[in-house]
PDB file of N, CA and C in Angstrom:
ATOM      1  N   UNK A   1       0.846  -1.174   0.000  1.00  0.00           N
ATOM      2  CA  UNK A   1       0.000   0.000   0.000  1.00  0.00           C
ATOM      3  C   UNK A   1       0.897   1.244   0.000  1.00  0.00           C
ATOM      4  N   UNK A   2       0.678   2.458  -0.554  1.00  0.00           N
ATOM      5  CA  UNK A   2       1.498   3.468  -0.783  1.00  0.00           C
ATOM      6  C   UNK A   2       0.950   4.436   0.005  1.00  0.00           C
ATOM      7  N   UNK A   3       2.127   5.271   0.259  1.00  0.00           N
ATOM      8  CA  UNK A   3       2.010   6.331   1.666  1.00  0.00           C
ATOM      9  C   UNK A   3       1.898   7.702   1.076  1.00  0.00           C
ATOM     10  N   UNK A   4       1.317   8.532   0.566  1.00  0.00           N
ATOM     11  CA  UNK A   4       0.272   9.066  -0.015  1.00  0.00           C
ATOM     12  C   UNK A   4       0.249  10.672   1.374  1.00  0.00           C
ATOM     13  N   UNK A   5       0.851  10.576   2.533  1.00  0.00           N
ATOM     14  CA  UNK A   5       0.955  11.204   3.653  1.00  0.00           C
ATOM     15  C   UNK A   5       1.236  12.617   3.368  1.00  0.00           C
ATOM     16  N   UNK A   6       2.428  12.783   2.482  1.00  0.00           N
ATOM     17  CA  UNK A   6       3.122  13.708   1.604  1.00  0.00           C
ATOM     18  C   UNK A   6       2.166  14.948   1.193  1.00  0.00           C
ATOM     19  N   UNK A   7       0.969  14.404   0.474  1.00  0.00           N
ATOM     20  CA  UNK A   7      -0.152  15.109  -0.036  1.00  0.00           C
ATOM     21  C   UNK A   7      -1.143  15.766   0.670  1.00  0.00           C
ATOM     22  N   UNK A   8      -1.026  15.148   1.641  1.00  0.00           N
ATOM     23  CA  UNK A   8      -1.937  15.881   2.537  1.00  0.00           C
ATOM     24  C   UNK A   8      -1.572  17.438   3.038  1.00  0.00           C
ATOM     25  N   UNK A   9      -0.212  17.894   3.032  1.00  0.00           N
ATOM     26  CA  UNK A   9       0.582  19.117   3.438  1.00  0.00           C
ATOM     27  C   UNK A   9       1.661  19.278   2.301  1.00  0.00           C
ATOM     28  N   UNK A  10       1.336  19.654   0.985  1.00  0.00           N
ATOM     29  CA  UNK A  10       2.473  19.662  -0.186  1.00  0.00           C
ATOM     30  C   UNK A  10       3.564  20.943   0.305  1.00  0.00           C
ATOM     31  N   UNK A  11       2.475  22.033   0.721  1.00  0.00           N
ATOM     32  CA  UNK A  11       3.614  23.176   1.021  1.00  0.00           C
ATOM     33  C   UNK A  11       4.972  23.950   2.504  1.00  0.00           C
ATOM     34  N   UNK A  12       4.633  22.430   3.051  1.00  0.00           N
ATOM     35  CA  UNK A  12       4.953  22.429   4.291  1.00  0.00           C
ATOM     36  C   UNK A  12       6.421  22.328   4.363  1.00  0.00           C
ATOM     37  N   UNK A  13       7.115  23.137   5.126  1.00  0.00           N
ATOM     38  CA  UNK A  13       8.193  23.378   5.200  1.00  0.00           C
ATOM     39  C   UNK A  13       9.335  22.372   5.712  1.00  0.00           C
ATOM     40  N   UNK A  14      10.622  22.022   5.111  1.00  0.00           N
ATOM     41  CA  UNK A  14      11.221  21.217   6.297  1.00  0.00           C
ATOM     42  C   UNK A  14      11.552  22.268   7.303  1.00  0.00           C
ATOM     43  N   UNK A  15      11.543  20.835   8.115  1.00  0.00           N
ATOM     44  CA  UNK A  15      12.477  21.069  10.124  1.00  0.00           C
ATOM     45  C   UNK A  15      13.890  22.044   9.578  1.00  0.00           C
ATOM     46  N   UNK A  16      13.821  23.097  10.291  1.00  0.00           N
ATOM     47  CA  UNK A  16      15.012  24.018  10.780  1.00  0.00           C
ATOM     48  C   UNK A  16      15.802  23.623  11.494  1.00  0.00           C
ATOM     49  N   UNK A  17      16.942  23.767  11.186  1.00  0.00           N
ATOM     50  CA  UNK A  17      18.207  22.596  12.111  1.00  0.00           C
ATOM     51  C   UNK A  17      18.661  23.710  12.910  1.00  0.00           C
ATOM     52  N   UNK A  18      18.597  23.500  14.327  1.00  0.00           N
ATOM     53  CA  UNK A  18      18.624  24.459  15.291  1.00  0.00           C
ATOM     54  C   UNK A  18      20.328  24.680  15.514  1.00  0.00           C
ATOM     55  N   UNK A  19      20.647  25.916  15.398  1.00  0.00           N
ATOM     56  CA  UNK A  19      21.799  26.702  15.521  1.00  0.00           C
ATOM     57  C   UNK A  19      22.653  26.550  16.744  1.00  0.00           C
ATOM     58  N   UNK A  20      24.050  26.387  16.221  1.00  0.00           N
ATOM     59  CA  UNK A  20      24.645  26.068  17.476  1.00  0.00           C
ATOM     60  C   UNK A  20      25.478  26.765  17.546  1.00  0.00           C
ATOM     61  N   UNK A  21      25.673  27.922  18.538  1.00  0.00           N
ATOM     62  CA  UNK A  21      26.541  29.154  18.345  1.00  0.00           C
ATOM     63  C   UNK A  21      27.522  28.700  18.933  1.00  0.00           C
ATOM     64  N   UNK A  22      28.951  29.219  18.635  1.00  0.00           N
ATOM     65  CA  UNK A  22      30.218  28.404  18.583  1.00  0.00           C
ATOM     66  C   UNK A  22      30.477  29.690  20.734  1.00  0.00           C
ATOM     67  N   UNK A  23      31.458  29.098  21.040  1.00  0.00           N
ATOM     68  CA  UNK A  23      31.884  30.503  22.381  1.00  0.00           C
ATOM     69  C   UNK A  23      32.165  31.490  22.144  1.00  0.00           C
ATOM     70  N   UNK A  24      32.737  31.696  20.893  1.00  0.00           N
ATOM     71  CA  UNK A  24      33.358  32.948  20.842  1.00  0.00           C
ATOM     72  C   UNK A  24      32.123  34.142  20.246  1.00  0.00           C
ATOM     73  N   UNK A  25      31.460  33.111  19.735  1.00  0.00           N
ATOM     74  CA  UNK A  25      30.480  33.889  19.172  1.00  0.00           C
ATOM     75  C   UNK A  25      29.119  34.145  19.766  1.00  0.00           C
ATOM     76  N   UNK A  26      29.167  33.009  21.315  1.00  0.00           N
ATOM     77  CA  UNK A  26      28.571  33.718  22.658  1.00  0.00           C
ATOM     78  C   UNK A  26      28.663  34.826  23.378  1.00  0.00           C
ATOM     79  N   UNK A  27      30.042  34.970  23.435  1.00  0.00           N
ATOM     80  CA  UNK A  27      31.149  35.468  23.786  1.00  0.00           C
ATOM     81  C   UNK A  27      30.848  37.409  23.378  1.00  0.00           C
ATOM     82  N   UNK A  28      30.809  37.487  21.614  1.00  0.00           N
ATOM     83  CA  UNK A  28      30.400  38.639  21.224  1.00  0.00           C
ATOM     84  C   UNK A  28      28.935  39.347  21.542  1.00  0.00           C
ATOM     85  N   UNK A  29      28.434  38.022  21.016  1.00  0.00           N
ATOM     86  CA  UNK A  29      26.596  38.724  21.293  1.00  0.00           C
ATOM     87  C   UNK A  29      26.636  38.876  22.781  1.00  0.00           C
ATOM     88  N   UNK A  30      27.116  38.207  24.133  1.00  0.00           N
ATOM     89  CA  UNK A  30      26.513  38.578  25.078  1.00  0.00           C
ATOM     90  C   UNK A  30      27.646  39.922  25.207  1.00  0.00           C
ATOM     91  N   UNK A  31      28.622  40.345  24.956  1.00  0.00           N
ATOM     92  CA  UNK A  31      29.287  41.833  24.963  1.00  0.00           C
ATOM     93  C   UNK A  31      28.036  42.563  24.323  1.00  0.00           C
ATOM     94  N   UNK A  32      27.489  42.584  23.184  1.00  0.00           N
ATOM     95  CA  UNK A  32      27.266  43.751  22.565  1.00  0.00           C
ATOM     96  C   UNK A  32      25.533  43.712  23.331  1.00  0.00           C
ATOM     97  N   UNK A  33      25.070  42.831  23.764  1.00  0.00           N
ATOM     98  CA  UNK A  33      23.785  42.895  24.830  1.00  0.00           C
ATOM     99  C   UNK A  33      24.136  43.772  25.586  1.00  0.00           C
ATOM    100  N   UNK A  34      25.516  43.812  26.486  1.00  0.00           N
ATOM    101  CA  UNK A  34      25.710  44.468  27.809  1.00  0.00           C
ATOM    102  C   UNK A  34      25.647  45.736  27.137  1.00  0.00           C
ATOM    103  N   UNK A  35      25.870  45.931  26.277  1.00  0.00           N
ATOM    104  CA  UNK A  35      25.924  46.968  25.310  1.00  0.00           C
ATOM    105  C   UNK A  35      24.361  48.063  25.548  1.00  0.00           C
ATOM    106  N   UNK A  36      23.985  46.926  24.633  1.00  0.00           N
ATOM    107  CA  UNK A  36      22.541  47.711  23.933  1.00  0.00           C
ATOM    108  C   UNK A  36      21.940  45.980  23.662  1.00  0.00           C
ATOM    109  N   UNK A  37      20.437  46.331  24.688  1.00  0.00           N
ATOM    110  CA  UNK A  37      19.540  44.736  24.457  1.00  0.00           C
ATOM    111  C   UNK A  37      18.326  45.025  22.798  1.00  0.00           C
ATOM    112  N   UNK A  38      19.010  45.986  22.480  1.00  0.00           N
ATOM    113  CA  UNK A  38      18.510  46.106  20.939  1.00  0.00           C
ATOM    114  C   UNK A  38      19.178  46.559  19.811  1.00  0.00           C
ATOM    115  N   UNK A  39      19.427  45.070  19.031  1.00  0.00           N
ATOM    116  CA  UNK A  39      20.372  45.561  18.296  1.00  0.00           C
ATOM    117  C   UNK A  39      19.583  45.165  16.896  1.00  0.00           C
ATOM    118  N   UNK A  40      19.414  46.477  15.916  1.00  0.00           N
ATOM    119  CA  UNK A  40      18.603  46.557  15.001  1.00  0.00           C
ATOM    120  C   UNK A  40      19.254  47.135  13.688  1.00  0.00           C
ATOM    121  N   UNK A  41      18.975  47.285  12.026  1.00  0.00           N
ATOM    122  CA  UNK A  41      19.728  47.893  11.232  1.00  0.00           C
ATOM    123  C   UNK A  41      21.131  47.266  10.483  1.00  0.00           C
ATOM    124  N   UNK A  42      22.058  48.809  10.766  1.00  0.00           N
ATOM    125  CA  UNK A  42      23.123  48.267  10.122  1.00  0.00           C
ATOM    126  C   UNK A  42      24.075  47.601  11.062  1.00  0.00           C
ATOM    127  N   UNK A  43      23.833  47.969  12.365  1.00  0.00           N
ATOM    128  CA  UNK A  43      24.548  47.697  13.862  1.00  0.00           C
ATOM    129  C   UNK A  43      24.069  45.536  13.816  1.00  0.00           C
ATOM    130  N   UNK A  44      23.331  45.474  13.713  1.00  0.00           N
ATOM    131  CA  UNK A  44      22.851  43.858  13.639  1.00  0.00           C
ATOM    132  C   UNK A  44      23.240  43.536  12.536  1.00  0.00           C
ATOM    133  N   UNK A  45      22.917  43.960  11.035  1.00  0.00           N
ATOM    134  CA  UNK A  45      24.139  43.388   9.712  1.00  0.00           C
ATOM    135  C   UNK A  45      25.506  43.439  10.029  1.00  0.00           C
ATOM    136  N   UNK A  46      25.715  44.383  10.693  1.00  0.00           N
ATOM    137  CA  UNK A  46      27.040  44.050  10.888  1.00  0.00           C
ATOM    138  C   UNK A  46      27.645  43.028  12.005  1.00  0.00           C
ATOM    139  N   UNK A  47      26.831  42.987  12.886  1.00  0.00           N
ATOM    140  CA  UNK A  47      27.461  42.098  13.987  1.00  0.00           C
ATOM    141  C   UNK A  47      27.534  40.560  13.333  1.00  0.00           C
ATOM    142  N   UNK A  48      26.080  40.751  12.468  1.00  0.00           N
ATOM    143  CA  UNK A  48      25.595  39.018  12.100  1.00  0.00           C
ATOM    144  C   UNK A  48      26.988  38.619  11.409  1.00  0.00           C
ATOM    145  N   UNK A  49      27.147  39.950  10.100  1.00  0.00           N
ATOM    146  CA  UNK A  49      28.572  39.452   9.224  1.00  0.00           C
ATOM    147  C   UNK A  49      29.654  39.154   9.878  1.00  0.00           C
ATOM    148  N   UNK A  50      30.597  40.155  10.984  1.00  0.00           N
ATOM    149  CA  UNK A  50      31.133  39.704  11.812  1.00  0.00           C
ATOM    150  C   UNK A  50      31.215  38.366  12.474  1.00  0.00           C
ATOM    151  N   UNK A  51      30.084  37.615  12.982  1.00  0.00           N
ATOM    152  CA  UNK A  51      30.200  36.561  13.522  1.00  0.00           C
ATOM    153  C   UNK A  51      29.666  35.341  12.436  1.00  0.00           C
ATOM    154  N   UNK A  52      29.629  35.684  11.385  1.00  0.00           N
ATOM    155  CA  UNK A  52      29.323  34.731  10.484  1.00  0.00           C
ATOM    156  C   UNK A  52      28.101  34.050  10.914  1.00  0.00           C
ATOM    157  N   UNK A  53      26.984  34.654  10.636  1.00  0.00           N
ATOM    158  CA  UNK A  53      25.548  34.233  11.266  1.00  0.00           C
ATOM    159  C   UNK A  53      24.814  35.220  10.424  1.00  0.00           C
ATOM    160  N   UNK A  54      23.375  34.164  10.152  1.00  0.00           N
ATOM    161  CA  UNK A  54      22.681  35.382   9.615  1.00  0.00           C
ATOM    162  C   UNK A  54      21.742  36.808  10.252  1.00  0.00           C
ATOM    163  N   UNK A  55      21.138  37.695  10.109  1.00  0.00           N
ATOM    164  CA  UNK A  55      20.686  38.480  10.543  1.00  0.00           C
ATOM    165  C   UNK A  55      19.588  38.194  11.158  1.00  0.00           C
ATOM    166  N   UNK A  56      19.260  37.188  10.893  1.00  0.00           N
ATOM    167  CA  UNK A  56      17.949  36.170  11.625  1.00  0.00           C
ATOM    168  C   UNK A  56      18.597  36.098  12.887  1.00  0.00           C
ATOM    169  N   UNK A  57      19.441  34.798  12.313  1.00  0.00           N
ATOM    170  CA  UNK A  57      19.687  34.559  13.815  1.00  0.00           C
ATOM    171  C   UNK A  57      20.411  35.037  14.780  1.00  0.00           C
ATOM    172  N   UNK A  58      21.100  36.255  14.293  1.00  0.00           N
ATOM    173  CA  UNK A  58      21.379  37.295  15.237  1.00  0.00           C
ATOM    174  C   UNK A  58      20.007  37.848  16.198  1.00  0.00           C
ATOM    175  N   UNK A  59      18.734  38.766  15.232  1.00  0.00           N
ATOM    176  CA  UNK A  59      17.655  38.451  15.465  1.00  0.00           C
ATOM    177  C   UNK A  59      17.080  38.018  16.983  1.00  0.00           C
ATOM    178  N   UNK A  60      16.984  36.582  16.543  1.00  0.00           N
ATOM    179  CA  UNK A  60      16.045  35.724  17.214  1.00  0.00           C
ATOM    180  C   UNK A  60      17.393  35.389  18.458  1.00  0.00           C
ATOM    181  N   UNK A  61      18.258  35.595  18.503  1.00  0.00           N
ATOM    182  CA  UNK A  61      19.356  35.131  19.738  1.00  0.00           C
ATOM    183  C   UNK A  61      18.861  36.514  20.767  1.00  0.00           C
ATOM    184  N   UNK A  62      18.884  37.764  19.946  1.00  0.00           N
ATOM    185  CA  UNK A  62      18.611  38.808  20.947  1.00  0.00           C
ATOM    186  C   UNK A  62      17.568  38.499  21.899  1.00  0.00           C
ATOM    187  N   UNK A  63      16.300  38.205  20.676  1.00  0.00           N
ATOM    188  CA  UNK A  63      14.659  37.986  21.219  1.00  0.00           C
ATOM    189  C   UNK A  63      14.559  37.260  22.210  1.00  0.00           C
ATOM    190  N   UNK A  64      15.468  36.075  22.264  1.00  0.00           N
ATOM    191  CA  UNK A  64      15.477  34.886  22.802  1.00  0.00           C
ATOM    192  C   UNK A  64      16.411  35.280  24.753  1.00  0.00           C
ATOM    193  N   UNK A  65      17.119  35.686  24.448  1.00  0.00           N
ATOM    194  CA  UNK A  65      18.569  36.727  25.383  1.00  0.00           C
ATOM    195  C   UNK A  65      17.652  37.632  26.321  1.00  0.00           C
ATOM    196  N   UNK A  66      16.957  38.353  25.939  1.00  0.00           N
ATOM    197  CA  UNK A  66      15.987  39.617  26.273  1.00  0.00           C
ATOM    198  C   UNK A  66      14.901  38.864  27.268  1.00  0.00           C
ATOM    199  N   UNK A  67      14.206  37.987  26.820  1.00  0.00           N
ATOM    200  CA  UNK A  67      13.283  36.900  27.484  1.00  0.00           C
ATOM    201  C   UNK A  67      13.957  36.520  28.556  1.00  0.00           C
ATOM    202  N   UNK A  68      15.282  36.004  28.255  1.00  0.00           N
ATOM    203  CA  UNK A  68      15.927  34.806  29.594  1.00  0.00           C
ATOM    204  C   UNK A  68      16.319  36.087  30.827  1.00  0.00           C
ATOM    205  N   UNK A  69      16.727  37.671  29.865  1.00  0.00           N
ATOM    206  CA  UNK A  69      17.215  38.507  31.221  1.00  0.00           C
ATOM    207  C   UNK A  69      15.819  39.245  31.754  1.00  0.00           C
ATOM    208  N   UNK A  70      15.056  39.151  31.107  1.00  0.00           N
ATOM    209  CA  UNK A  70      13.419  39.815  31.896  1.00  0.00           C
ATOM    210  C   UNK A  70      13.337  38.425  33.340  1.00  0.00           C
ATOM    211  N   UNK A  71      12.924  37.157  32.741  1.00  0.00           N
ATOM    212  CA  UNK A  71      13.084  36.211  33.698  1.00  0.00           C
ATOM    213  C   UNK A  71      13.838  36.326  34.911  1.00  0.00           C
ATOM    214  N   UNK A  72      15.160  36.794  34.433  1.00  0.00           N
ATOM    215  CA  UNK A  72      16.563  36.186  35.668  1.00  0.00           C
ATOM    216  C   UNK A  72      16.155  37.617  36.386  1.00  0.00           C
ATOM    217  N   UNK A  73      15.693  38.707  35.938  1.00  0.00           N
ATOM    218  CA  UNK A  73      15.108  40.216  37.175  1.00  0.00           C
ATOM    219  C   UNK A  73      13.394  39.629  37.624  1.00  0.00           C
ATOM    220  N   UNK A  74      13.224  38.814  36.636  1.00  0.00           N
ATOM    221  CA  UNK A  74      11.607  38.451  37.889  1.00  0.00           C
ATOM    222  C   UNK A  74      11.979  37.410  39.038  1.00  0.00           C
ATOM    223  N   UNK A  75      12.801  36.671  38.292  1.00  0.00           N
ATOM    224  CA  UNK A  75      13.266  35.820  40.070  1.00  0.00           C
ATOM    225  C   UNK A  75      14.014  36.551  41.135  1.00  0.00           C
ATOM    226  N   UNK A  76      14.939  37.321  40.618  1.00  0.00           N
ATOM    227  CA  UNK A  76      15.817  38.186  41.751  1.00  0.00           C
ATOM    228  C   UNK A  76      14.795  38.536  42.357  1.00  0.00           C
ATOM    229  N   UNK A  77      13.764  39.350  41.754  1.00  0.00           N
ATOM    230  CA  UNK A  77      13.238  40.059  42.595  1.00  0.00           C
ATOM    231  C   UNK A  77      12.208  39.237  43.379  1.00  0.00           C
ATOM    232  N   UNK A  78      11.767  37.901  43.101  1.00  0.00           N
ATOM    233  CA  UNK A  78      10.793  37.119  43.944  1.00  0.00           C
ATOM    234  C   UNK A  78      11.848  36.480  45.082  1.00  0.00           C
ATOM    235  N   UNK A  79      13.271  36.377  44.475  1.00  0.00           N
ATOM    236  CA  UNK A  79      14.394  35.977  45.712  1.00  0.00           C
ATOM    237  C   UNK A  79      14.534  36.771  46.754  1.00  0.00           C
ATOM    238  N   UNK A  80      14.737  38.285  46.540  1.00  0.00           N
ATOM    239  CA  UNK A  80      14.685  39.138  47.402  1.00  0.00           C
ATOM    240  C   UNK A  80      13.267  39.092  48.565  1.00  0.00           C
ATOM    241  N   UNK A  81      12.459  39.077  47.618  1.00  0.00           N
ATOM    242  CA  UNK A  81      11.164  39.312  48.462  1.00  0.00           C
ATOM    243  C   UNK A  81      10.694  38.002  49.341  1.00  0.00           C
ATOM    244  N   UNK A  82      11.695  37.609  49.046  1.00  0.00           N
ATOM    245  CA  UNK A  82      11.706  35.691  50.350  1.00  0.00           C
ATOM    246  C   UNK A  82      12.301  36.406  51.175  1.00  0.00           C
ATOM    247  N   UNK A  83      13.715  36.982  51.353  1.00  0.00           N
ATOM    248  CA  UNK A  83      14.450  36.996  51.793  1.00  0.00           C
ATOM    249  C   UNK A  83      14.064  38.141  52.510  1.00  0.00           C
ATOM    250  N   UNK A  84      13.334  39.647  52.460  1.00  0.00           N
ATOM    251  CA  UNK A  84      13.247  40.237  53.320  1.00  0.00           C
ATOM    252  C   UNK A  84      11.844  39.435  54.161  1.00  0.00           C
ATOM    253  N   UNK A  85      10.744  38.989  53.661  1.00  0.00           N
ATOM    254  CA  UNK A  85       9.943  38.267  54.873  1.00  0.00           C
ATOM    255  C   UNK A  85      10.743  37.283  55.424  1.00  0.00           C
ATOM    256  N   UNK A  86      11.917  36.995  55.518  1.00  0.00           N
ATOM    257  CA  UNK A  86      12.775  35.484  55.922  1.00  0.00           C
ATOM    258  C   UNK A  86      13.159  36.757  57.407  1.00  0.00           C
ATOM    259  N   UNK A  87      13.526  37.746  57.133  1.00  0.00           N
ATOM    260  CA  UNK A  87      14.703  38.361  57.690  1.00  0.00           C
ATOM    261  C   UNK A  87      13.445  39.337  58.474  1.00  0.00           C
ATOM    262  N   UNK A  88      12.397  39.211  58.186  1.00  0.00           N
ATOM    263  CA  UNK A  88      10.949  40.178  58.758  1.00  0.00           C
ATOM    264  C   UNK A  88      10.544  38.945  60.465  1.00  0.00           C
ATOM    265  N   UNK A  89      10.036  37.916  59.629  1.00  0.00           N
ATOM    266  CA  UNK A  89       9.958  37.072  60.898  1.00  0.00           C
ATOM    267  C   UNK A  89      10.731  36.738  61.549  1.00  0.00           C
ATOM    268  N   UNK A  90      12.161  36.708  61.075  1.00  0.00           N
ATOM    269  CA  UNK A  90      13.552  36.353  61.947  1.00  0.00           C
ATOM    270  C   UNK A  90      13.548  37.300  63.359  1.00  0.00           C
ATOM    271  N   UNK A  91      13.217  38.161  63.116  1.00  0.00           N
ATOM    272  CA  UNK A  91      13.797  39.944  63.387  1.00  0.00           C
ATOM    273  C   UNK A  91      12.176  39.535  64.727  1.00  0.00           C
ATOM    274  N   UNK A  92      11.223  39.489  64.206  1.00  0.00           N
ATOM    275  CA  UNK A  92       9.785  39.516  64.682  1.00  0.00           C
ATOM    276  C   UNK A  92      10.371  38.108  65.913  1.00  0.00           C
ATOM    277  N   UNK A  93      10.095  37.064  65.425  1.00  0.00           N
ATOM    278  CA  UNK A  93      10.282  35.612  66.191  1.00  0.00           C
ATOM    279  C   UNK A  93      11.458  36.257  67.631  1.00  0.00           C
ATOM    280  N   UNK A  94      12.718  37.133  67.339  1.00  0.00           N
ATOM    281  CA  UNK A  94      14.275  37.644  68.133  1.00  0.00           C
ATOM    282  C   UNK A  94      13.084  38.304  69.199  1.00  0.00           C
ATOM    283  N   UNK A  95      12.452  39.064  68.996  1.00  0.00           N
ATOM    284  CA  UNK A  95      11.956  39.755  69.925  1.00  0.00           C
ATOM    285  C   UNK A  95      11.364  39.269  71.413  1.00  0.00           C
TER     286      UNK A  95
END
């Protein structure tokens, strides 16, 4: 029997082989973040050419970078806010 599966989705794209950025080229993008967390234009053509990457995935590394450092300031700040009720009842309980 023939598998006919194909037809059901003719214009469907292949799988994107997910990018594996080398260190050094960690290395740059997270410098030019500390930089500026928006890097757009000729400032991003150029970084992409520089690191031999395309402007995409220069792109989508920022988008992706920007997300993980919004995250790592919502936990600090839910860490902190343990830590002063930790140090509220400590202080309360001493009395």
């Amino acid at each position: 029997m023939a598998n006919y599966n194909f037809l059901l989705q003719p214009f469907r794209k292949p799988k994107r082989v997910r990018t594996a950025f080398s260190p050094t080229q960690l290395l740059k993008l997270e410098h030019a973040f500390e930089s500026n967390h928006y890097v757009v234009g000729a400032e991003r053509k150029q970084l992409a050419q520089g690191l031999s990457l395309t402007e995409t995935q220069v792109k989508v590394w920022f988008q992706n970078r920007r997300t993980k450092h919004k995250r790592m300031q919502q936990e600090g700040d839910s860490d902190s806010k343990v830590r002063r009720a930790v140090r509220r009842v400590t202080m309360t309980a001493a009395k």
